[in-house]
C-alpha atoms as a PDB file:
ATOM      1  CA  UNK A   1     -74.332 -56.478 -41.016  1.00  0.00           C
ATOM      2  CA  UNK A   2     -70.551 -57.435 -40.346  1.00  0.00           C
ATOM      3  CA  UNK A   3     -68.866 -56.297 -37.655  1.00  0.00           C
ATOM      4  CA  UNK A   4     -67.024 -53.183 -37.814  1.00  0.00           C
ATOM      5  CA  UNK A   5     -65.141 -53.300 -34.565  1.00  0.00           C
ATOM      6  CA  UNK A   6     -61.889 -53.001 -34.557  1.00  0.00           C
ATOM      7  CA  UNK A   7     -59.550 -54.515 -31.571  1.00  0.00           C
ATOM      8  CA  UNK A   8     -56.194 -53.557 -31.404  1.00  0.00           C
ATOM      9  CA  UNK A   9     -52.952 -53.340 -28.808  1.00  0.00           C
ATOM     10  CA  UNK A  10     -52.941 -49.834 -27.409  1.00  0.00           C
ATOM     11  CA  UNK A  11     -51.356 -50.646 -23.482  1.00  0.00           C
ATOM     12  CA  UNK A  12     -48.366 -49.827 -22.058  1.00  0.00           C
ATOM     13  CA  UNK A  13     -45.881 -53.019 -23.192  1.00  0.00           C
ATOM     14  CA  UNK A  14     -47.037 -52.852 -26.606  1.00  0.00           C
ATOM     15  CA  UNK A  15     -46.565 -49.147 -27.012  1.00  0.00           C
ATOM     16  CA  UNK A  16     -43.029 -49.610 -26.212  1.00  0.00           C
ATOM     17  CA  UNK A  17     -42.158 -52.454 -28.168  1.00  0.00           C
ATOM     18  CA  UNK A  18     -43.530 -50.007 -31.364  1.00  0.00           C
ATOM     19  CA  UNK A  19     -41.526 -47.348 -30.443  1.00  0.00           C
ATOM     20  CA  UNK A  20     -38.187 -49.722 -30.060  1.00  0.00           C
ATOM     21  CA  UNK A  21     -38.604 -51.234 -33.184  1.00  0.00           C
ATOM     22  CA  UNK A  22     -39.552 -48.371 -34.935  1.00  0.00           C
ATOM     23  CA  UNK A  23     -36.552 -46.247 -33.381  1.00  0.00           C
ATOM     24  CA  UNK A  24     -34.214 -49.383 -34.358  1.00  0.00           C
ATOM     25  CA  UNK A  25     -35.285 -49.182 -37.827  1.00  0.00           C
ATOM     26  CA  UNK A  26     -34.828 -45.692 -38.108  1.00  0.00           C
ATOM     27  CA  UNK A  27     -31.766 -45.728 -36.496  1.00  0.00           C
ATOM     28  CA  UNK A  28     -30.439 -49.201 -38.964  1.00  0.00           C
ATOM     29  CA  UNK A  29     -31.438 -46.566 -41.562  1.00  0.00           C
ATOM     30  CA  UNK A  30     -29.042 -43.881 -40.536  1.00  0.00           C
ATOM     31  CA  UNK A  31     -26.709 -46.154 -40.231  1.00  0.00           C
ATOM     32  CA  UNK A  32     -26.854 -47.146 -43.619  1.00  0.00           C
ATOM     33  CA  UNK A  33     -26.496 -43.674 -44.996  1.00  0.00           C
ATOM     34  CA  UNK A  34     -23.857 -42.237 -43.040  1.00  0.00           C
ATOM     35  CA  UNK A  35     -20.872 -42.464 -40.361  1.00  0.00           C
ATOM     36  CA  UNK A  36     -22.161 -40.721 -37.548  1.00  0.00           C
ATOM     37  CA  UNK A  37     -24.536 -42.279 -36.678  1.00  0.00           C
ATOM     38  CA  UNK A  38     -23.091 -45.362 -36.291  1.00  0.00           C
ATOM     39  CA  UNK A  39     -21.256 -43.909 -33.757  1.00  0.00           C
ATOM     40  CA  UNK A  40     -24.236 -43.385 -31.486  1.00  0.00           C
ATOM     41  CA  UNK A  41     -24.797 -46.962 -31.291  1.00  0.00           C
ATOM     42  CA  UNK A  42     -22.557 -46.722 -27.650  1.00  0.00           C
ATOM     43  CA  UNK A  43     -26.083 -44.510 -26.865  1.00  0.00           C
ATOM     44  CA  UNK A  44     -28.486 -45.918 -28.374  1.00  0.00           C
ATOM     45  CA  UNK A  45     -27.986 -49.466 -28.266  1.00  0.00           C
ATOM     46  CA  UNK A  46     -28.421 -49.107 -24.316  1.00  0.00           C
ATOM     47  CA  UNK A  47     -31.472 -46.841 -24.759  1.00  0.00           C
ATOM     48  CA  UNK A  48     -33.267 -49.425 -26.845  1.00  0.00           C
ATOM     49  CA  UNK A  49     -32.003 -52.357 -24.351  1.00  0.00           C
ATOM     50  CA  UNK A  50     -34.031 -50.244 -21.296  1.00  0.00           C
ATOM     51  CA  UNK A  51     -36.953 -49.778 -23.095  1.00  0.00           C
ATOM     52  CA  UNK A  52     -37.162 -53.193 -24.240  1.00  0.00           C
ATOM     53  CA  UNK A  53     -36.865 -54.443 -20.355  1.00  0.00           C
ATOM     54  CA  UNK A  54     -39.774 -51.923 -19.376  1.00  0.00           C
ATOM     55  CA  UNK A  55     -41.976 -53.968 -22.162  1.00  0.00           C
ATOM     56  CA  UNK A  56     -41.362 -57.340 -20.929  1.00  0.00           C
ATOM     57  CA  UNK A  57     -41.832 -55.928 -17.169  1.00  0.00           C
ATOM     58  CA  UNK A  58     -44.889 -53.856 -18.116  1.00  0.00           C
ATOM     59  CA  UNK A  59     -46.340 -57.118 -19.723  1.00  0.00           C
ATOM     60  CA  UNK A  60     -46.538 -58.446 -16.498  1.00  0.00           C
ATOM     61  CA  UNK A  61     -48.271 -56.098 -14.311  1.00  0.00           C
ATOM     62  CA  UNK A  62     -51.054 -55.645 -17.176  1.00  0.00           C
ATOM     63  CA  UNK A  63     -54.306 -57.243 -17.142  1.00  0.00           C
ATOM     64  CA  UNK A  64     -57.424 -57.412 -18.745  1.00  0.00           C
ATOM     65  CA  UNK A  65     -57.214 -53.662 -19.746  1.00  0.00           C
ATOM     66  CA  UNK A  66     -54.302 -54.866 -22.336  1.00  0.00           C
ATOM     67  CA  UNK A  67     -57.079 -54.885 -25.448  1.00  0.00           C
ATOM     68  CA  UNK A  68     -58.575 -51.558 -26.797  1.00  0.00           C
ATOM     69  CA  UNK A  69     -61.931 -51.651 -28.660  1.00  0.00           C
ATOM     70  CA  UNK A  70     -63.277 -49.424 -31.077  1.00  0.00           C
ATOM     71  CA  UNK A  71     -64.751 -48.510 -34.646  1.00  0.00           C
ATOM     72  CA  UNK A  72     -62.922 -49.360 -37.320  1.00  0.00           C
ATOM     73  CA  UNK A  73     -60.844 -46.668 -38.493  1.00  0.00           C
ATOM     74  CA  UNK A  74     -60.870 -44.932 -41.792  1.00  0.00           C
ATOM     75  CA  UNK A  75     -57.560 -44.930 -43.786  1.00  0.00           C
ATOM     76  CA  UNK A  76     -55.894 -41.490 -42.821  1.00  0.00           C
ATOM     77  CA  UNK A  77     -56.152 -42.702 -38.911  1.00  0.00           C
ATOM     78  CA  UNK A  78     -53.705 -45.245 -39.642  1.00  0.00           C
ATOM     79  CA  UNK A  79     -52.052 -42.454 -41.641  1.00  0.00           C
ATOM     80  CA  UNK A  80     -51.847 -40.946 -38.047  1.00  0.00           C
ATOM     81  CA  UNK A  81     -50.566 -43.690 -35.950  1.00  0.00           C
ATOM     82  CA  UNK A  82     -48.035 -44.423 -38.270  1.00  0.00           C
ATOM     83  CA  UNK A  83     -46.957 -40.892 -38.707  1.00  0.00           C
ATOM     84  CA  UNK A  84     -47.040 -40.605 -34.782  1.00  0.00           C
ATOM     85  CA  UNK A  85     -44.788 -43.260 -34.113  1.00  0.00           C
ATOM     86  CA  UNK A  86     -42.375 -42.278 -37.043  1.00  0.00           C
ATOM     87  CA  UNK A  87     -42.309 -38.750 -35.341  1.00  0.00           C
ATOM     88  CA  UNK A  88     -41.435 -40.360 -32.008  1.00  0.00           C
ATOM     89  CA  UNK A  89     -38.839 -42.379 -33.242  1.00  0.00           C
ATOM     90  CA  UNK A  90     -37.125 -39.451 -34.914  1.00  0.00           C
ATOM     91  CA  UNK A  91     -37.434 -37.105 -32.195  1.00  0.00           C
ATOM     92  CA  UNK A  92     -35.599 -40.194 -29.600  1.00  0.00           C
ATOM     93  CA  UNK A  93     -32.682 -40.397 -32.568  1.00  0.00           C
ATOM     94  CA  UNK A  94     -32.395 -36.242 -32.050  1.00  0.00           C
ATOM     95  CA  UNK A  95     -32.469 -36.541 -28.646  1.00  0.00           C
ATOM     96  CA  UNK A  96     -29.490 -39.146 -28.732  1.00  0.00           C
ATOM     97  CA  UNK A  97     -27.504 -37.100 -30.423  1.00  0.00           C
ATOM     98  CA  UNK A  98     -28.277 -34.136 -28.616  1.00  0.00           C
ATOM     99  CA  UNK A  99     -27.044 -36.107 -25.343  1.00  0.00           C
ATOM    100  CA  UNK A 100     -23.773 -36.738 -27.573  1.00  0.00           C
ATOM    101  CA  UNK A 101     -23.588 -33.089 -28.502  1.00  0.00           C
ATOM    102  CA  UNK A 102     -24.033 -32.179 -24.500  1.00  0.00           C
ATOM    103  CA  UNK A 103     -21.283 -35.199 -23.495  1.00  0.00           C
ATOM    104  CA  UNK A 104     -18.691 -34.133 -25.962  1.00  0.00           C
ATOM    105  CA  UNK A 105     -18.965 -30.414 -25.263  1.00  0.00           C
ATOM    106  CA  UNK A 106     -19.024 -31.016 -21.348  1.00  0.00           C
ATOM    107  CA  UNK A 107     -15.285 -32.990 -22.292  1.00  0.00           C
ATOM    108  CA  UNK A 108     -14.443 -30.548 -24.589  1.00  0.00           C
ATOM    109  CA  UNK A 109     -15.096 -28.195 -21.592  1.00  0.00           C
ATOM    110  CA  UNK A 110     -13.341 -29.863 -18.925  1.00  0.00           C
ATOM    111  CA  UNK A 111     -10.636 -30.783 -21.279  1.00  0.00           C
ATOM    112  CA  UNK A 112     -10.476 -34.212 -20.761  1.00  0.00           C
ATOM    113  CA  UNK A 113     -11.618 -37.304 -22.853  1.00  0.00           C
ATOM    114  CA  UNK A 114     -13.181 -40.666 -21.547  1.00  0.00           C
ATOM    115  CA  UNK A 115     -13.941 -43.905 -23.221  1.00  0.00           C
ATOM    116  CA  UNK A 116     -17.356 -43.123 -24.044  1.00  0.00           C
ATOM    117  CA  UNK A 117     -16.210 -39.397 -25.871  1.00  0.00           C
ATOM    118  CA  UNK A 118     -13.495 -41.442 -27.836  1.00  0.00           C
ATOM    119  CA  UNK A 119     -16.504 -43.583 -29.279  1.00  0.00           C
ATOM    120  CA  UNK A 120     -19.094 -40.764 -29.993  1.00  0.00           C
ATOM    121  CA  UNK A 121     -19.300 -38.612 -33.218  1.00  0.00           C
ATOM    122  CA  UNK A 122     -17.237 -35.218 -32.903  1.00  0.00           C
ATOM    123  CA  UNK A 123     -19.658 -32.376 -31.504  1.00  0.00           C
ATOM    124  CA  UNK A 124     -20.080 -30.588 -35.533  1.00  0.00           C
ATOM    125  CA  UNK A 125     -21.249 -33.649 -37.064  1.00  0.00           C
ATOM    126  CA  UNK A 126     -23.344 -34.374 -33.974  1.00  0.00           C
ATOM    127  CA  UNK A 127     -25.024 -30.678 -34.279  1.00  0.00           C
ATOM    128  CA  UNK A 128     -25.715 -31.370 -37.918  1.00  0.00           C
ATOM    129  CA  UNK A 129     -27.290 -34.727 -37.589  1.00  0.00           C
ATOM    130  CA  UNK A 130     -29.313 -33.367 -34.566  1.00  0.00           C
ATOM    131  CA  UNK A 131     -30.961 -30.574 -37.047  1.00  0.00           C
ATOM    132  CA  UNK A 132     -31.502 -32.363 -40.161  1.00  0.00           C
ATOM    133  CA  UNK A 133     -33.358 -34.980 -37.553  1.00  0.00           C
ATOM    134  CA  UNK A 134     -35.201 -31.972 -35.958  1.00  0.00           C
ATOM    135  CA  UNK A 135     -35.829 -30.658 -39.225  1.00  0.00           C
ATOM    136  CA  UNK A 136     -37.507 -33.758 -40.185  1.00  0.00           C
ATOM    137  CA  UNK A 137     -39.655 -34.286 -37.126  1.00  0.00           C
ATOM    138  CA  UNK A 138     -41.331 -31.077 -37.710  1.00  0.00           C
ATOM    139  CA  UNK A 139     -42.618 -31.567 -41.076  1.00  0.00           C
ATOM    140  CA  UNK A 140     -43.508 -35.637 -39.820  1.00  0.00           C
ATOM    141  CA  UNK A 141     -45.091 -33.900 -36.693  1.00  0.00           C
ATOM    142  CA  UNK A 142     -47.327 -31.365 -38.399  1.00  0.00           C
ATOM    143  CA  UNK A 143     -48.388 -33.931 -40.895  1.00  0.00           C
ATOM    144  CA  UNK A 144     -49.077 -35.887 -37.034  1.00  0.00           C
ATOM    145  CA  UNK A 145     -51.124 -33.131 -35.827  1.00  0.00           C
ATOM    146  CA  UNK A 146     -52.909 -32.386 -38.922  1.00  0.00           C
ATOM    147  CA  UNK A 147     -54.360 -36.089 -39.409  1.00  0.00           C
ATOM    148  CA  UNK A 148     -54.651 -36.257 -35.211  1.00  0.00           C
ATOM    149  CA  UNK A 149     -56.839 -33.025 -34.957  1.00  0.00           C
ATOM    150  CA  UNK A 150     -59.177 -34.899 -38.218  1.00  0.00           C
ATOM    151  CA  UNK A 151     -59.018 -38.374 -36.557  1.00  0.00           C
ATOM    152  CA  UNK A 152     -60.588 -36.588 -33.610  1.00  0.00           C
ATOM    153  CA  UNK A 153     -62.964 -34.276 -35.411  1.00  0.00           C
ATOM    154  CA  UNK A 154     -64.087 -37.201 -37.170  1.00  0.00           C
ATOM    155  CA  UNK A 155     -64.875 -39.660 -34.024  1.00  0.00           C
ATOM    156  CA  UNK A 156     -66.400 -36.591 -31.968  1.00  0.00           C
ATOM    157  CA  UNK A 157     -68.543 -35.272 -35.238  1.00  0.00           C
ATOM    158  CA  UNK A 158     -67.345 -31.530 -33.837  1.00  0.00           C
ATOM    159  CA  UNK A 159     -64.393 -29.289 -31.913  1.00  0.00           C
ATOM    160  CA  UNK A 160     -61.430 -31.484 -31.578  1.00  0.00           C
ATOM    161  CA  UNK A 161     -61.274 -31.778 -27.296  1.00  0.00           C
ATOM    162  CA  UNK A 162     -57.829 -30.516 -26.889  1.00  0.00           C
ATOM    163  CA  UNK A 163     -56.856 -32.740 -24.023  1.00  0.00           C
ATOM    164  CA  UNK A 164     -53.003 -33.194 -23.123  1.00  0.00           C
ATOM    165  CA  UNK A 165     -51.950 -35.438 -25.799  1.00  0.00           C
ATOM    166  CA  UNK A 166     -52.986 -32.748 -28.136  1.00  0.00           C
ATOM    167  CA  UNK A 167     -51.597 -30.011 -26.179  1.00  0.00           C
ATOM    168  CA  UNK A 168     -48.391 -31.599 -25.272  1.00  0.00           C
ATOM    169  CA  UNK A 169     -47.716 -32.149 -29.018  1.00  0.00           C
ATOM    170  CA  UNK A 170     -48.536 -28.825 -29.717  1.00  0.00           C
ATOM    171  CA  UNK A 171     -45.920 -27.663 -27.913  1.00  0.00           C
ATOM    172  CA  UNK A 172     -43.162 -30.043 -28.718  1.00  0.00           C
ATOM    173  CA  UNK A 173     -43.983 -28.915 -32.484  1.00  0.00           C
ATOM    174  CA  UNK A 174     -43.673 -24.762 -31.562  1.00  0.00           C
ATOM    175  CA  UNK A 175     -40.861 -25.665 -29.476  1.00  0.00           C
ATOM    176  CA  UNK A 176     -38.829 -27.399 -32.180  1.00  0.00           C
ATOM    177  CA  UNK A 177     -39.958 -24.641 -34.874  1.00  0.00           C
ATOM    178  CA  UNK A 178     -38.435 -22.036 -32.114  1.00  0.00           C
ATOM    179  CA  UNK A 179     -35.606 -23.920 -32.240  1.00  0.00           C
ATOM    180  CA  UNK A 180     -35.112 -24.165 -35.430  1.00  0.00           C
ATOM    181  CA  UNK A 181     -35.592 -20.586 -36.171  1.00  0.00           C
ATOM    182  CA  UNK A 182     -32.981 -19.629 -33.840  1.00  0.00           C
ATOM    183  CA  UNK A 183     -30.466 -22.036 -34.836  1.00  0.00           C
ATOM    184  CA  UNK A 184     -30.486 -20.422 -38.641  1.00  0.00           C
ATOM    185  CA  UNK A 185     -31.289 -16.629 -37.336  1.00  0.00           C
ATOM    186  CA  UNK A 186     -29.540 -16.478 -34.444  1.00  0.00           C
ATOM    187  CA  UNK A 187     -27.018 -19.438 -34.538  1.00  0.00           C
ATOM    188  CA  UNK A 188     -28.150 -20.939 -31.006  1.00  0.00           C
ATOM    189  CA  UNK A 189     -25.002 -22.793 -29.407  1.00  0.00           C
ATOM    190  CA  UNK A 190     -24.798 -26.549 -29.750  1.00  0.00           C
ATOM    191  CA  UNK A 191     -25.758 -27.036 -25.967  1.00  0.00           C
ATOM    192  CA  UNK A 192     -28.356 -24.611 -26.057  1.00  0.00           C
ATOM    193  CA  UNK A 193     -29.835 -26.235 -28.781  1.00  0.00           C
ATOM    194  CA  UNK A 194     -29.310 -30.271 -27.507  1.00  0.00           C
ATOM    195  CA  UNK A 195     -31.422 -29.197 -24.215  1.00  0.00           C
ATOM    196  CA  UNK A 196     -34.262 -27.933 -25.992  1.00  0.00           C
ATOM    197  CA  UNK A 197     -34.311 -31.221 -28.297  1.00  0.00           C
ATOM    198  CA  UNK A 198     -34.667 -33.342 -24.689  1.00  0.00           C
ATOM    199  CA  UNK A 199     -36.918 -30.876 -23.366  1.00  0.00           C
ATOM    200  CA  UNK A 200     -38.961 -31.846 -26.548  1.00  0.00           C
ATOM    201  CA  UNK A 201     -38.188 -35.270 -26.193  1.00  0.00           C
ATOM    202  CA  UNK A 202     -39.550 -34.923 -23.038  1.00  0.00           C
ATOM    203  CA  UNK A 203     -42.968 -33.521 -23.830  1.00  0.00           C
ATOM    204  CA  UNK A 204     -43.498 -36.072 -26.642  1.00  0.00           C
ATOM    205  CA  UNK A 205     -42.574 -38.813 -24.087  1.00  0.00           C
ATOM    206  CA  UNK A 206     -45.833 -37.512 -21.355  1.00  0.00           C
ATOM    207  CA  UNK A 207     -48.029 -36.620 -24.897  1.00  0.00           C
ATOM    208  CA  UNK A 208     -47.807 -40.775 -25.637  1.00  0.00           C
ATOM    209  CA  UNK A 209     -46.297 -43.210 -23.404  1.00  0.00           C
ATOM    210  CA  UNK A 210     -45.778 -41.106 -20.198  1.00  0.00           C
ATOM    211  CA  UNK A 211     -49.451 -40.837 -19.943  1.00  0.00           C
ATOM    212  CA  UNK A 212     -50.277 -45.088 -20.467  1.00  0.00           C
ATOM    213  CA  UNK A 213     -47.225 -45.010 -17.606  1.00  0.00           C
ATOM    214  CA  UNK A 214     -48.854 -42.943 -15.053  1.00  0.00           C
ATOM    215  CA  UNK A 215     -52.611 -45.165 -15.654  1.00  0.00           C
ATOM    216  CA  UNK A 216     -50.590 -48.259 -15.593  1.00  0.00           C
ATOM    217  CA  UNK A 217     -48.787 -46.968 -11.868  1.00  0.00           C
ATOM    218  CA  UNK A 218     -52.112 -45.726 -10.821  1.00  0.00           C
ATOM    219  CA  UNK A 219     -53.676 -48.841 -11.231  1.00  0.00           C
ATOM    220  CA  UNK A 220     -50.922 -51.417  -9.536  1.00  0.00           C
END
């Protein structure tokens, strides 16, 4: 009988070279299609630049632990890792522009302009980008959870365990719904709305990488 395992990169370095290149093709994507996002390239340039630096440094302080093994997968669960990482890479492009939304409002605010607000999109088109993005997450991310809660049901034949990936992701996809509900009900203010996107940035950042961080510092 041939064997059916399956080896593949699931540590720390290689996780965030996927979600670089996948937020860099994303992002060369809304580039392509309109204006303002091009002018988030003086934020997310930098951003990608970072996270590329904590790959190469995180490929050093790995060891042995760098390979995962484990069955082969059926088709959907590479549905599901590709879905995941697509939702990631969305959700860092909202929470770029959400950051622009919060400068340019804060300078708006203070009435004062700097070279950095010069070179960002005005705070409308910013808002509107940062929806449709959000928008699009959380269809990607309930496709995400749907295949995730399968892939799990499948490997544990029973009760997907809802550990803190699946939690976490959970409540990034209420919290963006919530969001979204508000901003067409209730018309939730630009700011209002850019700190819940990085809040939910946030809680898809411990659901994935954050958690291969903390096993990574744990074991140095």
């Amino acid at each position: 009988m041939a064997d059916e395992t399956l080896y593949w990169h699931s540590d720390l370095a290689a996780t965030l070279w996927v979600m670089a290149g996948a937020t860099a093709l994303l992002y060369g994507g809304l580039c392509a299609l309109g204006h303002t996002a091009r002018r988030l390239a003086v934020l997310a340039v930098p951003y990608l630049g970072v996270i590329s630096l904590l790959a190469l440094t995180a490929t050093d302080i790995l060891t042995a632990s760098a390979m995962s093994k484990g069955p082969t997968p059926p088709a959907w669960l590479y549905l599901h890792i590709g879905v995941s990482v697509i939702t990631y890479a969305g959700l860092t492009l909202a929470a770029l522009t959400a950051l622009a939304v919060t400068l340019q409002e804060r300078a708006l605010k203070r009435k004062t302009t700097s070279a950095l607000s010069r070179r960002l999109p005005p705070v409308v088109a910013s808002e509107r980008l940062m929806v449709r993005l959000l928008m699009w997450c959380e269809a990607v991310l309930g496709a995400g959870l749907a295949t995730g809660l399968a892939t799990a049901y499948y490997q544990h034949g029973g009760r997907p365990p809802l550990d803190h990936k699946v939690l976490l992701s959970i409540a990034t996809f209420f919290l963006i719904g919530g969001l979204l509900f508000a901003q067409m009900r209730t018309g939730l203010s630009g700011r209002q709305a850019a700190r819940l996107s990085l809040i939910a940035f946030l809680l898809l950042t411990l659901a994935y990488p954050g958690v291969k961080l903390i096993r990574v510092l744990a074991s140095s």
